[in-house]
N, C-alpha and C. Protein backbone atom coordinates (compact mmCIF):
# COMPACT_ATOMS: atom_id res chain seq x y z
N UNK A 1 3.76 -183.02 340.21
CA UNK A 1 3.84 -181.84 339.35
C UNK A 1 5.30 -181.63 338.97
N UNK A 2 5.52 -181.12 337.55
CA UNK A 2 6.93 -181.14 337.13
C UNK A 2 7.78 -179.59 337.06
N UNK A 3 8.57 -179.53 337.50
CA UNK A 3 9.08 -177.96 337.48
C UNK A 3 8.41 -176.98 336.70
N UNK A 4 8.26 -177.25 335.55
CA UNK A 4 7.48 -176.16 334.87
C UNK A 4 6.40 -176.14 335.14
N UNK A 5 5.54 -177.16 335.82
CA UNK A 5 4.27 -176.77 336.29
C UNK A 5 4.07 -176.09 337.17
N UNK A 6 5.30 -176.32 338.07
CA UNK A 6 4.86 -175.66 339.31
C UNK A 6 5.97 -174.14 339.06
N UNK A 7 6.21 -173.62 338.50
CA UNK A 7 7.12 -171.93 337.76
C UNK A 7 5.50 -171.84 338.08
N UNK A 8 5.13 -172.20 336.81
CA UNK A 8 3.28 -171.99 335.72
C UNK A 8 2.43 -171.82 337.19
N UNK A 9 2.47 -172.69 337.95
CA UNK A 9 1.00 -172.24 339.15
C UNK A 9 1.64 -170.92 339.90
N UNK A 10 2.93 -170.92 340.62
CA UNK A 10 3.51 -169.83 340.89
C UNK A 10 2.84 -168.59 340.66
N UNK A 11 3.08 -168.85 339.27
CA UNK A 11 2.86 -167.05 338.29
C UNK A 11 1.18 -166.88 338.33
N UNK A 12 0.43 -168.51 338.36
CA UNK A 12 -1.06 -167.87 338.23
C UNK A 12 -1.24 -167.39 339.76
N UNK A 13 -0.42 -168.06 340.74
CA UNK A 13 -0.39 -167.87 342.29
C UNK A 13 -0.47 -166.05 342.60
N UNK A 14 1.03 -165.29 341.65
CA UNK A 14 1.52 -164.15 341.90
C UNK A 14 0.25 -163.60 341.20
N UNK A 15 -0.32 -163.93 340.41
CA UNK A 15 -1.45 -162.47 339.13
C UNK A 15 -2.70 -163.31 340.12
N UNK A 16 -2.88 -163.80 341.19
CA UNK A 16 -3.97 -164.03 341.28
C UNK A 16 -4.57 -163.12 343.21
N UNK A 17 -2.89 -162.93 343.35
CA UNK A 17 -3.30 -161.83 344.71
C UNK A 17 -3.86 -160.68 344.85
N UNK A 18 -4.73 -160.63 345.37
CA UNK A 18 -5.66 -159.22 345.08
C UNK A 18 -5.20 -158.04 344.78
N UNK A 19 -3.27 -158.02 345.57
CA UNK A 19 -2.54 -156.71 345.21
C UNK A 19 -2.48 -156.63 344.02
N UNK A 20 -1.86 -157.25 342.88
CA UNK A 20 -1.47 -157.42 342.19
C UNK A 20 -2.48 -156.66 341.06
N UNK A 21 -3.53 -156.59 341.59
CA UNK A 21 -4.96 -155.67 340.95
C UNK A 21 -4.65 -154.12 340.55
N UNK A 22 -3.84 -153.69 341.92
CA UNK A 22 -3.09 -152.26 341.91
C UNK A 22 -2.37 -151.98 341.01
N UNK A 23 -1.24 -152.66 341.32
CA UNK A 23 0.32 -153.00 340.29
C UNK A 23 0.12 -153.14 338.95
N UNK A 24 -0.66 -154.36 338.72
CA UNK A 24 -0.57 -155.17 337.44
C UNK A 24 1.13 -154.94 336.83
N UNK A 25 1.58 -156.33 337.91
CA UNK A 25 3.21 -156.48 337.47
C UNK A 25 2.88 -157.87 336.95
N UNK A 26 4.10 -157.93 335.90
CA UNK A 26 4.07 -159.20 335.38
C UNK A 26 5.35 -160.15 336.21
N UNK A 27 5.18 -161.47 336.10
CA UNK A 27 6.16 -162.22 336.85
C UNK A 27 6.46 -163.48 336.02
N UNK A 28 7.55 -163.90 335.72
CA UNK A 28 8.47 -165.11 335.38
C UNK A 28 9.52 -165.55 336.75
N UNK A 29 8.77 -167.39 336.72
CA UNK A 29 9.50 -167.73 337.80
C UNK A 29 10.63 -168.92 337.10
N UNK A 30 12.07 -169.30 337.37
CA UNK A 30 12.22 -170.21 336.98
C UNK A 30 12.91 -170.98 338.50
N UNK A 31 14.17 -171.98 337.97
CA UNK A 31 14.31 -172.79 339.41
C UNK A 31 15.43 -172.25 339.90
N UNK A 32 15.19 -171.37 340.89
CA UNK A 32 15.72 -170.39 342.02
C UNK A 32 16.05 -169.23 341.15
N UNK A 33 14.88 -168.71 340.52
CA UNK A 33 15.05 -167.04 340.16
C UNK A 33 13.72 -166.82 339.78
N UNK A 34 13.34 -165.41 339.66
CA UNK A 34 12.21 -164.90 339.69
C UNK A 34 12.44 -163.55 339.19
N UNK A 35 11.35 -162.95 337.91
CA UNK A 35 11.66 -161.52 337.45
C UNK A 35 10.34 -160.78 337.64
N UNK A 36 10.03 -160.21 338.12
CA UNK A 36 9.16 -159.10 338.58
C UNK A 36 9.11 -158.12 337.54
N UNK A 37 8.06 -157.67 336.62
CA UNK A 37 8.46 -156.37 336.10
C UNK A 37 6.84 -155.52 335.96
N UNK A 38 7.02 -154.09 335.97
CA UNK A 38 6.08 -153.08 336.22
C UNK A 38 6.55 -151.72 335.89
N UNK A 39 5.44 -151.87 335.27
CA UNK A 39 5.03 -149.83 334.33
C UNK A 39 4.94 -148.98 335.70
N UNK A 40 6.00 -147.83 335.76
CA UNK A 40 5.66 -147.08 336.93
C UNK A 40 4.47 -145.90 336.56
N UNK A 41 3.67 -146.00 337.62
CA UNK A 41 2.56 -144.89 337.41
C UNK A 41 2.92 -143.51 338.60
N UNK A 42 2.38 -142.87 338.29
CA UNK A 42 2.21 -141.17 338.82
C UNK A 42 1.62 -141.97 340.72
N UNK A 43 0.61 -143.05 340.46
CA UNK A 43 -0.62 -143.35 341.34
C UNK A 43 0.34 -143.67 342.38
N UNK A 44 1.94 -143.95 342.30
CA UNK A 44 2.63 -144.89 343.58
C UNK A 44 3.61 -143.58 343.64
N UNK A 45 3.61 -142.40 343.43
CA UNK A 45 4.75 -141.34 343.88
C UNK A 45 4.22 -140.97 345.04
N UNK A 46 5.07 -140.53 345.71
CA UNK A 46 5.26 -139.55 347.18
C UNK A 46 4.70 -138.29 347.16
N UNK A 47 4.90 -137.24 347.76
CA UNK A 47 4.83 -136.30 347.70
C UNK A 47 5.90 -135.51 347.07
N UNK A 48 6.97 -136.28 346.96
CA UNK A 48 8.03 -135.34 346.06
C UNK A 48 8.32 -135.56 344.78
N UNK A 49 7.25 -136.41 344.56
CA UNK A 49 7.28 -136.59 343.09
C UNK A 49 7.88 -137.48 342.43
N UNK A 50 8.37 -138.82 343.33
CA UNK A 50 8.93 -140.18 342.89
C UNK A 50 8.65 -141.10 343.73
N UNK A 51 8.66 -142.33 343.05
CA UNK A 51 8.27 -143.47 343.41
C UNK A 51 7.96 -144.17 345.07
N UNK A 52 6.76 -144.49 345.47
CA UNK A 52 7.31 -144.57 347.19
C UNK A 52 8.28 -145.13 347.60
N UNK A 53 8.91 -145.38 348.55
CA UNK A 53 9.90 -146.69 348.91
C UNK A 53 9.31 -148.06 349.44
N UNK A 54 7.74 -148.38 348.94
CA UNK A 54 6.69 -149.32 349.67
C UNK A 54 6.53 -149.86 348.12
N UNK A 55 6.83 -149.68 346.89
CA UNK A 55 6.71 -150.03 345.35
C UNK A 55 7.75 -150.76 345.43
N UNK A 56 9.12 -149.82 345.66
CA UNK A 56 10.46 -151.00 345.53
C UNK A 56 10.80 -152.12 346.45
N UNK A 57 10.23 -151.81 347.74
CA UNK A 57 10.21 -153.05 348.76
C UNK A 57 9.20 -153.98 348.00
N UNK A 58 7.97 -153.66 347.54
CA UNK A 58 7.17 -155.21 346.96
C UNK A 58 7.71 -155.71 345.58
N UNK A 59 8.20 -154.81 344.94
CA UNK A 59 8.84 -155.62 343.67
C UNK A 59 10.27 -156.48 344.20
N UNK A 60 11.09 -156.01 345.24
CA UNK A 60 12.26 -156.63 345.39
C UNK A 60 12.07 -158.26 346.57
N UNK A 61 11.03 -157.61 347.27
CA UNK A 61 10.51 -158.61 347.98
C UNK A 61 9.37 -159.96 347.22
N UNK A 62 8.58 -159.57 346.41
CA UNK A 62 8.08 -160.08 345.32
C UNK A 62 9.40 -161.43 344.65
N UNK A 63 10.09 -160.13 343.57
CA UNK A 63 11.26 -161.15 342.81
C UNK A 63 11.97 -162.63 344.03
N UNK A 64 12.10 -162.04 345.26
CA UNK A 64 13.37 -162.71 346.00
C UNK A 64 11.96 -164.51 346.69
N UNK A 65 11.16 -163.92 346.90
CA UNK A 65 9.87 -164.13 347.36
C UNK A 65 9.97 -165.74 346.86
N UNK A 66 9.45 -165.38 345.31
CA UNK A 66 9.26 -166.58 344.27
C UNK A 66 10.26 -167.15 343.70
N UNK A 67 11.74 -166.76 344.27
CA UNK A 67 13.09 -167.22 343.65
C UNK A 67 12.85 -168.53 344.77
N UNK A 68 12.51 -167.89 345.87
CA UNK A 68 12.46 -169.11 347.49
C UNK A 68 11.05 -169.95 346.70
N UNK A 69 10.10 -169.52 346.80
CA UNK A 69 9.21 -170.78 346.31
C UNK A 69 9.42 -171.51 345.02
N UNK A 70 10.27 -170.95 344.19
CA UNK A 70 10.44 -171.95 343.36
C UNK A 70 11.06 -173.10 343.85
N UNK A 71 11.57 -173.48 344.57
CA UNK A 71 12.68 -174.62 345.29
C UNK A 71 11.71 -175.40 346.06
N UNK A 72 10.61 -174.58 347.07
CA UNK A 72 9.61 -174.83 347.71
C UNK A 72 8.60 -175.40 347.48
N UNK A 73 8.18 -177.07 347.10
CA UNK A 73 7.10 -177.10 346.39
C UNK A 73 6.04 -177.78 346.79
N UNK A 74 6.24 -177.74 348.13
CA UNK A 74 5.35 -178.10 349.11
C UNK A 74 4.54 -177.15 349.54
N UNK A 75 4.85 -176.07 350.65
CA UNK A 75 3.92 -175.07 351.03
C UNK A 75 4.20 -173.68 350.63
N UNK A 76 3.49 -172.85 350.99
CA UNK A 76 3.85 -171.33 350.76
C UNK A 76 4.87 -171.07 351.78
N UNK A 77 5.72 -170.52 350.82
CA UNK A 77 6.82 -169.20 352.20
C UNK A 77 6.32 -168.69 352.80
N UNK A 78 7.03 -167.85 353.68
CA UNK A 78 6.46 -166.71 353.69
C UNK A 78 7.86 -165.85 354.13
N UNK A 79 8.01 -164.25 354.07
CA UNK A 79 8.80 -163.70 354.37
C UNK A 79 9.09 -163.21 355.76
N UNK A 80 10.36 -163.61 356.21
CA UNK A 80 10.76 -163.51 357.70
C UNK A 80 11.51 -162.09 358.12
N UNK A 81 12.21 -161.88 356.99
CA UNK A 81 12.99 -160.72 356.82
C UNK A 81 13.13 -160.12 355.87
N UNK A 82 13.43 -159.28 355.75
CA UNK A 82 13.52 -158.31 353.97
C UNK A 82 14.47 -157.15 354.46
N UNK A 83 15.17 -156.58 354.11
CA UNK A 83 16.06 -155.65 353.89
C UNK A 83 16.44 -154.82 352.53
N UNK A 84 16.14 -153.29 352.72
CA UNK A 84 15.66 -152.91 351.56
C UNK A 84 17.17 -151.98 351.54
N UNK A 85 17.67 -151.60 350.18
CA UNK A 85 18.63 -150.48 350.14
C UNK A 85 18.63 -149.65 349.10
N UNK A 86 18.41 -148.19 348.71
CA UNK A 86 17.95 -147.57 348.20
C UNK A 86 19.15 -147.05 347.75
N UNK A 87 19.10 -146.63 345.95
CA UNK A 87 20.22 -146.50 345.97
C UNK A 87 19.40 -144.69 344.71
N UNK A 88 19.30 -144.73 344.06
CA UNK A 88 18.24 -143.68 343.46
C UNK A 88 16.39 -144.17 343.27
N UNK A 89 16.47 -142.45 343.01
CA UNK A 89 14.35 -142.45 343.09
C UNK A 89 14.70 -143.14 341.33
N UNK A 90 13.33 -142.44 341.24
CA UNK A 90 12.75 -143.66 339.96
C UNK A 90 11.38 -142.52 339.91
N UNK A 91 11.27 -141.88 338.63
CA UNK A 91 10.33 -141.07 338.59
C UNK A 91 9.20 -141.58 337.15
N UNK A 92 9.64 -142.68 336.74
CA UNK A 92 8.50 -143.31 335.59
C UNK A 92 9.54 -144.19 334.80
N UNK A 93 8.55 -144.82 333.75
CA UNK A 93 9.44 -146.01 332.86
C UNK A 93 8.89 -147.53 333.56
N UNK A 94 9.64 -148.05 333.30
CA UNK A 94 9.50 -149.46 333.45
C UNK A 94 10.38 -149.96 334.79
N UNK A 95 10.30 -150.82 335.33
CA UNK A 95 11.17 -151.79 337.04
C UNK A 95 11.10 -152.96 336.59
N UNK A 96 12.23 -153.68 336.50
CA UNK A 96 12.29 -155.24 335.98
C UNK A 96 13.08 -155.36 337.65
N UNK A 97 12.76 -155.85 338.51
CA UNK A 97 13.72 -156.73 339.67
C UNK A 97 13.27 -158.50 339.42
N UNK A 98 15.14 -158.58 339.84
CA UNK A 98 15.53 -160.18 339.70
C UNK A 98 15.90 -160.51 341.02
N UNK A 99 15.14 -161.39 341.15
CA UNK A 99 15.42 -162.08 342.32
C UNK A 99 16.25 -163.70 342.51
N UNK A 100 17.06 -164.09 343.25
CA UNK A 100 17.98 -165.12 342.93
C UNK A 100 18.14 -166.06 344.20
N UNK A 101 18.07 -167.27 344.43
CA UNK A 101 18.05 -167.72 345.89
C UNK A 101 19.61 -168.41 346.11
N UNK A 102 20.16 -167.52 347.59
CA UNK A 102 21.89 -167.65 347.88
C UNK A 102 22.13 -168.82 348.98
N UNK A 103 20.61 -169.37 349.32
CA UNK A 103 21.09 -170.47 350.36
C UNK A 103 19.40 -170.79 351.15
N UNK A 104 20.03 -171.91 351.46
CA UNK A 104 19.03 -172.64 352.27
C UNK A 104 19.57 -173.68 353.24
N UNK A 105 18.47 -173.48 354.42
CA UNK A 105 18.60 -174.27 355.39
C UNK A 105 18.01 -174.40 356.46
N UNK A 106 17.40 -175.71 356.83
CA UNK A 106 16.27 -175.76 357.91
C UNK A 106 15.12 -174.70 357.57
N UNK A 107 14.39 -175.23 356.76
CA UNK A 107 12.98 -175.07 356.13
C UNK A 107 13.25 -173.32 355.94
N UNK A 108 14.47 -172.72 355.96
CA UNK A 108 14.66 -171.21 355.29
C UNK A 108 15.08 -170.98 353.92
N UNK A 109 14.97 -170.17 353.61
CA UNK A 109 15.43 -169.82 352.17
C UNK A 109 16.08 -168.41 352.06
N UNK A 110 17.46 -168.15 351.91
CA UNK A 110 17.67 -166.86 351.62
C UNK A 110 17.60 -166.54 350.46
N UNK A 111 17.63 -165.12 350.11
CA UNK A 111 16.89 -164.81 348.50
C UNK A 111 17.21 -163.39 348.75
N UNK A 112 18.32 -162.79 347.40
CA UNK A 112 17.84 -161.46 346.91
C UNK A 112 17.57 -161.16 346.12
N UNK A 113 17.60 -159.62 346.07
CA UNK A 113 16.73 -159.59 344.32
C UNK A 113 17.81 -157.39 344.25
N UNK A 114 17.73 -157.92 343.19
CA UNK A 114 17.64 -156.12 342.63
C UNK A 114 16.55 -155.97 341.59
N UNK A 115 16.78 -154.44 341.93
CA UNK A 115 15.69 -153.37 340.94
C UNK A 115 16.35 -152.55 340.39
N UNK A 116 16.24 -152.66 338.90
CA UNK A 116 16.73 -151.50 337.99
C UNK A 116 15.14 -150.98 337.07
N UNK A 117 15.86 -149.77 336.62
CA UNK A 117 15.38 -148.83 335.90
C UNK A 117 15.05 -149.16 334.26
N UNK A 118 14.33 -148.87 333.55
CA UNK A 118 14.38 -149.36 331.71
C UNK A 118 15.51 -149.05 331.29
N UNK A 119 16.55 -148.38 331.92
CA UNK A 119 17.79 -148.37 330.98
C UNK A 119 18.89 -148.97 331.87
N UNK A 120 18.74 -150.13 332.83
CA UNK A 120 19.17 -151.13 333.49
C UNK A 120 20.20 -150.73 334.23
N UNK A 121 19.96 -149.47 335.16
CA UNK A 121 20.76 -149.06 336.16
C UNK A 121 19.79 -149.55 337.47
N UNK A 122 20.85 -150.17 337.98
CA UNK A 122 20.49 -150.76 340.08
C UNK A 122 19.60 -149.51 340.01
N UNK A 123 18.50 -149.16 340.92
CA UNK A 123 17.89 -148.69 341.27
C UNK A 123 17.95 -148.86 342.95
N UNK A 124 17.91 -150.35 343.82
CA UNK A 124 17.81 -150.51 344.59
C UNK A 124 18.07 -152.29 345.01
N UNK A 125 18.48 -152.68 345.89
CA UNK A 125 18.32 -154.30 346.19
C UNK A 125 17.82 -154.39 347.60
N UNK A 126 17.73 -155.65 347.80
CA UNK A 126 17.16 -156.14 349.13
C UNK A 126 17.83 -158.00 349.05
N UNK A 127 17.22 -158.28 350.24
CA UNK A 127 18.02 -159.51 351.10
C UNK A 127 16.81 -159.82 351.77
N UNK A 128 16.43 -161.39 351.61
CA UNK A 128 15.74 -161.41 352.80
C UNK A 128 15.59 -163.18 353.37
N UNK A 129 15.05 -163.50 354.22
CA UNK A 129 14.77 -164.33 354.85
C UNK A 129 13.75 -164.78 354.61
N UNK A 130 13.34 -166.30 354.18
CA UNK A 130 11.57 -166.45 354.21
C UNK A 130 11.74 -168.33 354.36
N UNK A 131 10.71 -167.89 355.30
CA UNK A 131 10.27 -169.60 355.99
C UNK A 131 9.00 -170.21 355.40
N UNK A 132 9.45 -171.67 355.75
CA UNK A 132 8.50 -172.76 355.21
C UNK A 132 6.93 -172.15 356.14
N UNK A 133 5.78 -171.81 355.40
CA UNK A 133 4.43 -171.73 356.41
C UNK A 133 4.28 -173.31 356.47
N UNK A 134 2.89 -173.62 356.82
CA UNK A 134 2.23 -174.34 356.99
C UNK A 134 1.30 -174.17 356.47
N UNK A 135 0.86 -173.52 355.38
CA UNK A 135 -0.23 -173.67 354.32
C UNK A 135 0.48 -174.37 353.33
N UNK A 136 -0.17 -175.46 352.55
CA UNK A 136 -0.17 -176.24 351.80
C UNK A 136 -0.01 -175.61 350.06
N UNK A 137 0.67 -175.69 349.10
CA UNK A 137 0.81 -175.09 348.14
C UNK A 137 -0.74 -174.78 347.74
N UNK A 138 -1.15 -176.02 347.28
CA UNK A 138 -2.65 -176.60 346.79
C UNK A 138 -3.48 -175.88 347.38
N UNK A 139 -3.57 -175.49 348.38
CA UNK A 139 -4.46 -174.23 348.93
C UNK A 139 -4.53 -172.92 349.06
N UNK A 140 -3.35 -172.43 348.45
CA UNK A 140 -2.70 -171.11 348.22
C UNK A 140 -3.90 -170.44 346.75
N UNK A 141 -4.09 -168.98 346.97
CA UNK A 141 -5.30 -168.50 346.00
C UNK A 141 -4.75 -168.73 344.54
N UNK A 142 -4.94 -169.32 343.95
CA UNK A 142 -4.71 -169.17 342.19
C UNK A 142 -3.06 -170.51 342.04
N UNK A 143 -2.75 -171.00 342.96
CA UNK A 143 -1.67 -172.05 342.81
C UNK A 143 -1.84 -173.07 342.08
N UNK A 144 -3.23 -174.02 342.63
CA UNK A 144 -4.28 -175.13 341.46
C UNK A 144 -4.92 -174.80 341.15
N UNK A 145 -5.21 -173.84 340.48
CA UNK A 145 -6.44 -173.91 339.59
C UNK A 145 -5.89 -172.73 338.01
N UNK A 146 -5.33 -173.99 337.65
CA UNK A 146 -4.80 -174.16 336.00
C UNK A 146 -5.99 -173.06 334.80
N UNK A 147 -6.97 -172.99 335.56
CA UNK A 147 -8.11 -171.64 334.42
C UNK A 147 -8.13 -170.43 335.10
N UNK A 148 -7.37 -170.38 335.99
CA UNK A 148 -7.32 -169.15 336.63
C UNK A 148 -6.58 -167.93 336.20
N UNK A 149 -6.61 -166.61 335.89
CA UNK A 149 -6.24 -165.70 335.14
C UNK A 149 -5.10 -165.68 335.40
């Protein structure tokens, strides 16, 4: 499979996780970066009336996520660590986070990502850690199968 095939299964990989049903975020992967982006709804605020801090951990963890599997094209990651830092709420509009991979070594991948706002102020970043699994790409939900939504 040739780099762009495997960005292309990635993204049917990311729209094919059941979360993603909730969200409905869109995702572009390329080789070691990844863009995450999502319409904020009312349905993911707190009680004080902005965004949870469990929205910006999966979009930043998401982006950094698929920056590591793009490089990865053997099995699924998975995430070992994540580190979230909050920098303002976010009360509606649009979340584009980019995720970028800063190193690798011995079947790890480090990867961060930020989250900004539709008028492209940081919102928040994260850092994280994610290891080689032992599930096989090819068996991952929506990875091969090219008619999949």
């Amino acid at each position: 499979m040739d780099p762009q095939q495997h960005f292309a299964a990635l993204e049917r990989m990311y729209r094919a996780g059941p979360i993603n049903r909730l969200y409905r975020p869109e995702i572009t992967v390329t080789d070691g970066e990844a863009v995450v982006e999502m319409e904020v709804s009312e349905d993911f605020f707190h009680a004080g009336r902005s965004l949870h801090g469990s929205v910006y951990f999966k979009m930043l963890d998401d982006a950094a996520f698929f920056a590591a599997n793009s490089r990865e094209r053997e099995v699924f990651v998975l995430t070992a660590s994540f580190a979230t830092r909050f920098r303002r709420p976010v009360t509606g509009g649009r979340l584009k986070a980019v995720g970028k991979i800063i190193g690798a070594e011995g079947g790890r991948y480090r990867a961060e990502a930020a989250l900004f706002d539709e008028s492209g102020t940081r919102v928040a970043e994260g850092s994280g850690v994610f290891a080689r699994s032992r599930m096989p790409l090819t068996e991952a939900m929506g990875y091969a199968e090219p008619g999949f939504p």
